[in-house]
N, C-alpha and C. Protein backbone atom coordinates (compact mmCIF):
# COMPACT_ATOMS: atom_id res chain seq x y z
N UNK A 1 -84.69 -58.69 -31.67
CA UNK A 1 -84.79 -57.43 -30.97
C UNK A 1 -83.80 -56.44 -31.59
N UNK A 2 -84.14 -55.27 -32.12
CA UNK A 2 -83.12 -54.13 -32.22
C UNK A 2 -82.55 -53.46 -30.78
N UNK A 3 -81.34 -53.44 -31.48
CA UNK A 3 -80.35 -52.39 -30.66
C UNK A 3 -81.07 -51.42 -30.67
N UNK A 4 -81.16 -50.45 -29.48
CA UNK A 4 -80.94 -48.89 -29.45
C UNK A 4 -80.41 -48.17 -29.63
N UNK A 5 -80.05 -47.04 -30.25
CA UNK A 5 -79.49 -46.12 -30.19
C UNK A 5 -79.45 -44.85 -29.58
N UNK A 6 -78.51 -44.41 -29.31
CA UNK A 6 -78.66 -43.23 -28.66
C UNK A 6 -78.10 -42.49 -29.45
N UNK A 7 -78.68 -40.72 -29.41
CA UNK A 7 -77.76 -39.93 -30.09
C UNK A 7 -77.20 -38.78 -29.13
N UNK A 8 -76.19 -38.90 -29.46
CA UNK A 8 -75.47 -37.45 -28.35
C UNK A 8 -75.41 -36.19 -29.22
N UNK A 9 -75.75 -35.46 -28.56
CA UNK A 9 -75.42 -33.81 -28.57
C UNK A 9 -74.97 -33.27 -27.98
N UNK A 10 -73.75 -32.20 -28.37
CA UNK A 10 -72.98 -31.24 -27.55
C UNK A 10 -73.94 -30.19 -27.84
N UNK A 11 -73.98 -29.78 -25.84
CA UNK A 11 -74.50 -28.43 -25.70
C UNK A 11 -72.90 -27.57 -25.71
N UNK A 12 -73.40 -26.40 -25.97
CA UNK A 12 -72.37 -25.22 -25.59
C UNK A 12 -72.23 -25.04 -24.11
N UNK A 13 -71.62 -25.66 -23.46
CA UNK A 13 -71.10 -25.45 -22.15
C UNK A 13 -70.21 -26.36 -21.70
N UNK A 14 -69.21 -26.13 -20.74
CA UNK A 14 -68.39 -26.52 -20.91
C UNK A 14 -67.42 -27.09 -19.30
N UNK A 15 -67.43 -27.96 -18.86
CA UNK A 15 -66.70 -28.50 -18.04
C UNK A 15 -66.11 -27.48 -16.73
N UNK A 16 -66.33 -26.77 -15.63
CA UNK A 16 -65.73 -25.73 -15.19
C UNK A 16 -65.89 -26.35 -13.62
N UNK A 17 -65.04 -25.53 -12.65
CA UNK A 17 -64.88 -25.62 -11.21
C UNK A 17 -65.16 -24.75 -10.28
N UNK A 18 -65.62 -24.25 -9.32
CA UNK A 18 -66.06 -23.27 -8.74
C UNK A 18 -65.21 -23.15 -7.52
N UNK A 19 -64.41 -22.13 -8.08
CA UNK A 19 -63.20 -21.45 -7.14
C UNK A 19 -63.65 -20.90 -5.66
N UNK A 20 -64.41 -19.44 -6.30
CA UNK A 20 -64.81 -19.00 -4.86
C UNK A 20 -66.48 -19.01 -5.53
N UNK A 21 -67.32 -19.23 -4.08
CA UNK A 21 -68.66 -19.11 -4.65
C UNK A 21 -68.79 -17.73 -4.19
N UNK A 22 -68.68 -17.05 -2.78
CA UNK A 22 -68.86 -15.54 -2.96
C UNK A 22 -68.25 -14.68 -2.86
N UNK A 23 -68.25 -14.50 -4.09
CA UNK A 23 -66.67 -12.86 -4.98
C UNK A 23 -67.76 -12.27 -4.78
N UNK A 24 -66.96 -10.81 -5.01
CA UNK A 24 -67.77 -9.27 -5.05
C UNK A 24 -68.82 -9.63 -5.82
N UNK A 25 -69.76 -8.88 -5.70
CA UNK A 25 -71.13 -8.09 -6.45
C UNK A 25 -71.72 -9.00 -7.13
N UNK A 26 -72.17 -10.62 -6.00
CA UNK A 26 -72.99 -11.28 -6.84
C UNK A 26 -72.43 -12.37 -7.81
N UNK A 27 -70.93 -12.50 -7.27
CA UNK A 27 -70.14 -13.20 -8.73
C UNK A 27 -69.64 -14.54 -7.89
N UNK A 28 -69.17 -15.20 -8.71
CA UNK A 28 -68.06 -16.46 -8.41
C UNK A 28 -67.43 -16.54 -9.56
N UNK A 29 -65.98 -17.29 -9.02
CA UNK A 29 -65.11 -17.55 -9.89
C UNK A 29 -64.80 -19.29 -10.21
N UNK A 30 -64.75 -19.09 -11.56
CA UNK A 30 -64.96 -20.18 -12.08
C UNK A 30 -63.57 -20.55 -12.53
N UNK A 31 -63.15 -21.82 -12.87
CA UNK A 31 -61.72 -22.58 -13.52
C UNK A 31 -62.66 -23.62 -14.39
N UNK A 32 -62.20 -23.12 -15.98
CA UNK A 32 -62.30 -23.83 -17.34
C UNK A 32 -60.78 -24.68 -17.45
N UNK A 33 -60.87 -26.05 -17.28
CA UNK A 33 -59.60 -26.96 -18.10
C UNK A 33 -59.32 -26.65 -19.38
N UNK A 34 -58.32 -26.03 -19.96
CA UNK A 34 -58.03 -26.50 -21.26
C UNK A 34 -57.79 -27.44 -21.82
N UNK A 35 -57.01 -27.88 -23.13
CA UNK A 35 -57.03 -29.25 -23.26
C UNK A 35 -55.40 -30.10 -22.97
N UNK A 36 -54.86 -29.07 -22.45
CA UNK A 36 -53.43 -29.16 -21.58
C UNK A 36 -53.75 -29.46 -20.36
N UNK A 37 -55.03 -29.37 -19.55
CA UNK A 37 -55.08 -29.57 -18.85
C UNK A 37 -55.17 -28.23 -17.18
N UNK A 38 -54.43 -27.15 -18.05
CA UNK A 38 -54.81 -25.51 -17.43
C UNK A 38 -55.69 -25.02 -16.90
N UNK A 39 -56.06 -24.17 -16.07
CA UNK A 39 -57.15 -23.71 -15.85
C UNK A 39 -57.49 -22.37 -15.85
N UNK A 40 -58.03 -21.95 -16.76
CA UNK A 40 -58.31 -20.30 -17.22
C UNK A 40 -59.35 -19.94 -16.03
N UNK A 41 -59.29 -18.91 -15.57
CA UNK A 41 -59.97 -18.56 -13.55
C UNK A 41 -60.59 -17.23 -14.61
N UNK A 42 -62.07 -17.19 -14.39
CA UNK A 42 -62.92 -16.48 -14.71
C UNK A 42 -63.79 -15.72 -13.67
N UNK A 43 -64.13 -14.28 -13.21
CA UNK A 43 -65.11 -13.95 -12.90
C UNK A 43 -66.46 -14.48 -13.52
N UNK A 44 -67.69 -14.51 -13.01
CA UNK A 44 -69.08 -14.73 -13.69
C UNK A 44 -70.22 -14.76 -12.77
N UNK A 45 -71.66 -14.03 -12.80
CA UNK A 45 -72.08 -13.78 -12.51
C UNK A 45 -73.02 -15.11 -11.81
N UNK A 46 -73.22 -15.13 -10.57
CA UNK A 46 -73.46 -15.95 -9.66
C UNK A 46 -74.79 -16.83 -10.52
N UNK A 47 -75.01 -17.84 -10.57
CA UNK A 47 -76.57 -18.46 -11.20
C UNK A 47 -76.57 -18.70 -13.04
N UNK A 48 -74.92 -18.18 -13.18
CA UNK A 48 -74.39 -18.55 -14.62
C UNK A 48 -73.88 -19.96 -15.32
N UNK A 49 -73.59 -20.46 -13.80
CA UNK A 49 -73.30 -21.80 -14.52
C UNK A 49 -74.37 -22.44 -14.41
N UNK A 50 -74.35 -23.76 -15.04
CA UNK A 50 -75.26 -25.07 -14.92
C UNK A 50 -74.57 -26.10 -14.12
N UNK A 51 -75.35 -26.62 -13.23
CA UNK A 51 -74.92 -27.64 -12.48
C UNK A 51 -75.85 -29.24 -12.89
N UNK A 52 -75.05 -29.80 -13.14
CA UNK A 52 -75.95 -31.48 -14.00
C UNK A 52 -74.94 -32.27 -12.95
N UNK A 53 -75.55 -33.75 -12.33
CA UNK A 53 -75.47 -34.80 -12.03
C UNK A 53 -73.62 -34.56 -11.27
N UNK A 54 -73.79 -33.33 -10.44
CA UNK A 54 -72.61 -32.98 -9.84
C UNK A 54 -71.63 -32.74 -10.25
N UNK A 55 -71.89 -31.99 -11.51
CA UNK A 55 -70.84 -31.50 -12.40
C UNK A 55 -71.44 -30.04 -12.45
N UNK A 56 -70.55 -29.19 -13.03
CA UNK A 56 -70.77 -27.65 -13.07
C UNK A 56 -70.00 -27.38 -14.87
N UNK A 57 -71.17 -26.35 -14.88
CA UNK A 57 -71.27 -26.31 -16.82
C UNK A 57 -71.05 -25.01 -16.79
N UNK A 58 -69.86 -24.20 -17.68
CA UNK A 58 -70.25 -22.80 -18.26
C UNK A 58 -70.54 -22.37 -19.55
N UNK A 59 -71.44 -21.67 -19.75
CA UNK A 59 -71.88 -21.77 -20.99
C UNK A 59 -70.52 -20.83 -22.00
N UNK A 60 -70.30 -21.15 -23.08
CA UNK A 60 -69.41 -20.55 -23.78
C UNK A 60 -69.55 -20.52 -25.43
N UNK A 61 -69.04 -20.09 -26.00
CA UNK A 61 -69.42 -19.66 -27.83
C UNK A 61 -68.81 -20.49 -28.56
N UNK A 62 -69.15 -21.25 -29.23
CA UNK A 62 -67.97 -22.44 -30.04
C UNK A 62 -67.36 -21.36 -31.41
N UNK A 63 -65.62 -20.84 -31.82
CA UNK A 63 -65.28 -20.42 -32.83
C UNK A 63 -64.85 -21.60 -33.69
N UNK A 64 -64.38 -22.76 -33.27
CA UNK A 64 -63.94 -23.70 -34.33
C UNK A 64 -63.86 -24.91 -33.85
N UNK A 65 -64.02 -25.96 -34.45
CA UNK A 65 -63.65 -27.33 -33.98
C UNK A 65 -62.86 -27.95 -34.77
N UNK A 66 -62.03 -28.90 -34.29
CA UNK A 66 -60.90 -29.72 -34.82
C UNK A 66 -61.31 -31.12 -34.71
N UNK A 67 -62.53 -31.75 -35.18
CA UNK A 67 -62.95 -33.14 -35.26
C UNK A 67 -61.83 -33.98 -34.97
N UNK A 68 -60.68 -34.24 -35.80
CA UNK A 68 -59.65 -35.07 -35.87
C UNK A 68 -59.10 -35.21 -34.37
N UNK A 69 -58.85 -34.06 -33.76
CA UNK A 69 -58.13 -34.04 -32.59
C UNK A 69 -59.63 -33.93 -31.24
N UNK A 70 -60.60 -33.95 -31.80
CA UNK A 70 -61.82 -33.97 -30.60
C UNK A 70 -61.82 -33.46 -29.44
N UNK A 71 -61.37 -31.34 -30.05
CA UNK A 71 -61.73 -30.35 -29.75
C UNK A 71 -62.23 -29.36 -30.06
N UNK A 72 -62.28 -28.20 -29.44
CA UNK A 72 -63.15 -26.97 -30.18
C UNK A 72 -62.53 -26.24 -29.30
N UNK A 73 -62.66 -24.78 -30.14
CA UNK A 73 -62.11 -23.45 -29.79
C UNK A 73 -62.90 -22.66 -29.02
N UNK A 74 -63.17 -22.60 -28.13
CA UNK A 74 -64.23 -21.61 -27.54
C UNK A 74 -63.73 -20.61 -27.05
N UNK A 75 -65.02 -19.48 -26.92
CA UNK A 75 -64.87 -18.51 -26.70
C UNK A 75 -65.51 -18.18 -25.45
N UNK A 76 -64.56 -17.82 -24.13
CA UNK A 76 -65.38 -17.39 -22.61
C UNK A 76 -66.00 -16.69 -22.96
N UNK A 77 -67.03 -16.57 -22.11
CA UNK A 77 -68.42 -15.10 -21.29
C UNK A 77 -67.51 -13.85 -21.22
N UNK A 78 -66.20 -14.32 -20.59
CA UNK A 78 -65.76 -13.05 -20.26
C UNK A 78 -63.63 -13.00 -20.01
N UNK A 79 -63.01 -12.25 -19.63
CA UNK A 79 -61.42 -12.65 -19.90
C UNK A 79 -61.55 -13.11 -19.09
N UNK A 80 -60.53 -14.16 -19.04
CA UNK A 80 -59.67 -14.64 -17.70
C UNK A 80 -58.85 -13.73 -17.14
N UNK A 81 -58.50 -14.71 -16.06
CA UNK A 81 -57.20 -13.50 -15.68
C UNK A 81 -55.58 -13.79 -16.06
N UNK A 82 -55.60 -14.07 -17.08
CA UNK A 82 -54.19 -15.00 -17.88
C UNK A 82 -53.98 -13.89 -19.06
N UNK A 83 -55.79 -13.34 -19.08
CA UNK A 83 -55.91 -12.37 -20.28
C UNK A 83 -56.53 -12.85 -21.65
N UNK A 84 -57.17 -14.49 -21.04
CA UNK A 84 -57.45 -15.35 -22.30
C UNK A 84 -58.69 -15.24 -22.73
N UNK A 85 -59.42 -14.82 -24.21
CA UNK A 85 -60.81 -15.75 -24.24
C UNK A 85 -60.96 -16.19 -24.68
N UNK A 86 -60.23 -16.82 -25.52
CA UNK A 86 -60.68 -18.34 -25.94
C UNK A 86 -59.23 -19.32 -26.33
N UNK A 87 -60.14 -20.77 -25.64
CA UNK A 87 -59.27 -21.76 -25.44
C UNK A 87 -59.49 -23.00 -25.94
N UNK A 88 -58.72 -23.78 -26.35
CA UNK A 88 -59.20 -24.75 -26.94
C UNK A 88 -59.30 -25.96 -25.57
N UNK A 89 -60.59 -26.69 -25.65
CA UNK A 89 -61.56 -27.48 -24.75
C UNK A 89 -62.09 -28.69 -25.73
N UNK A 90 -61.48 -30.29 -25.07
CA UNK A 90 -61.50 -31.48 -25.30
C UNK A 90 -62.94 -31.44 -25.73
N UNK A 91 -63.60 -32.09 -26.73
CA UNK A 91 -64.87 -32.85 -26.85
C UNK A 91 -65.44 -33.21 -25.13
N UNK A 92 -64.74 -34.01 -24.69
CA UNK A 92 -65.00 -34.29 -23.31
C UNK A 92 -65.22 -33.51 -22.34
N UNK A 93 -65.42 -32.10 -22.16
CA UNK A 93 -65.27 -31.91 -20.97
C UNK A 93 -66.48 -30.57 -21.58
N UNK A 94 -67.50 -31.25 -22.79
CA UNK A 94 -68.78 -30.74 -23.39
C UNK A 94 -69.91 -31.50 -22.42
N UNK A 95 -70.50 -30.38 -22.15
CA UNK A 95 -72.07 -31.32 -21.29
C UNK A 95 -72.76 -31.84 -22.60
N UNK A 96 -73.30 -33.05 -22.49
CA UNK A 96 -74.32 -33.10 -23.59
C UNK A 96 -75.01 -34.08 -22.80
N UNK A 97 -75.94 -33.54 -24.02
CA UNK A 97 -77.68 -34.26 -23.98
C UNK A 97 -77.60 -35.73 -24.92
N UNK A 98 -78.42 -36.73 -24.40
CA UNK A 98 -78.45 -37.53 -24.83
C UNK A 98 -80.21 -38.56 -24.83
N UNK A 99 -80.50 -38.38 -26.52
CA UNK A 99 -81.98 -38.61 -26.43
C UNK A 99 -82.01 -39.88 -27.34
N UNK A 100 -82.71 -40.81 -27.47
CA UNK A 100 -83.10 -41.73 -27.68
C UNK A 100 -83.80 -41.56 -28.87
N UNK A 101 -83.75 -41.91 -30.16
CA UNK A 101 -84.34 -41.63 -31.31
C UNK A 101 -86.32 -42.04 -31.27
């Protein structure tokens, strides 16, 4: 019998917490972990995140990854309120897809 394999893929989104669900004009505020462990507190427009298997996803822009250290640089939707947009975010705390060859 062969083994299976699986192959993983990182989507662009990214590990987040849902602070308040109703902020002004339609929004909630979201908390992204960095890879310190921080949490960058984002406005974003209500129906922006993804929610998978009781986890909550924000979508975000990848500027660089650091394979060795199994992170990437991303870039928020929008500033924080720290003044940040982009933070570096563990491999881990990437939603991914995972399909079966």
């Amino acid at each position: 019998m062969t083994p299976t394999t699986v192959e993983v893929t990182y989507l662009s989104e990214v590990l987040c917490e849902i602070s308040v669900r109703d902020g002004i004009l339609d929004t909630q505020v979201v908390g992204v972990p960095d890879v310190t462990g921080n949490k960058q507190f984002l406005r974003v427009s209500r129906g922006f995140v993804t929610e998978e298997g009781g986890r909550t996803y924000l979508p975000v822009g990848i500027v660089d990854l650091d394979r060795k250290g199994r992170k990437a640089l991303v870039e928020l939707p929008g500033e924080a309120d720290s003044g940040m947009r982009r933070i570096w975010v563990p491999f881990d705390n990437f939603r991914v897809k995972k399909e079966r060859p």
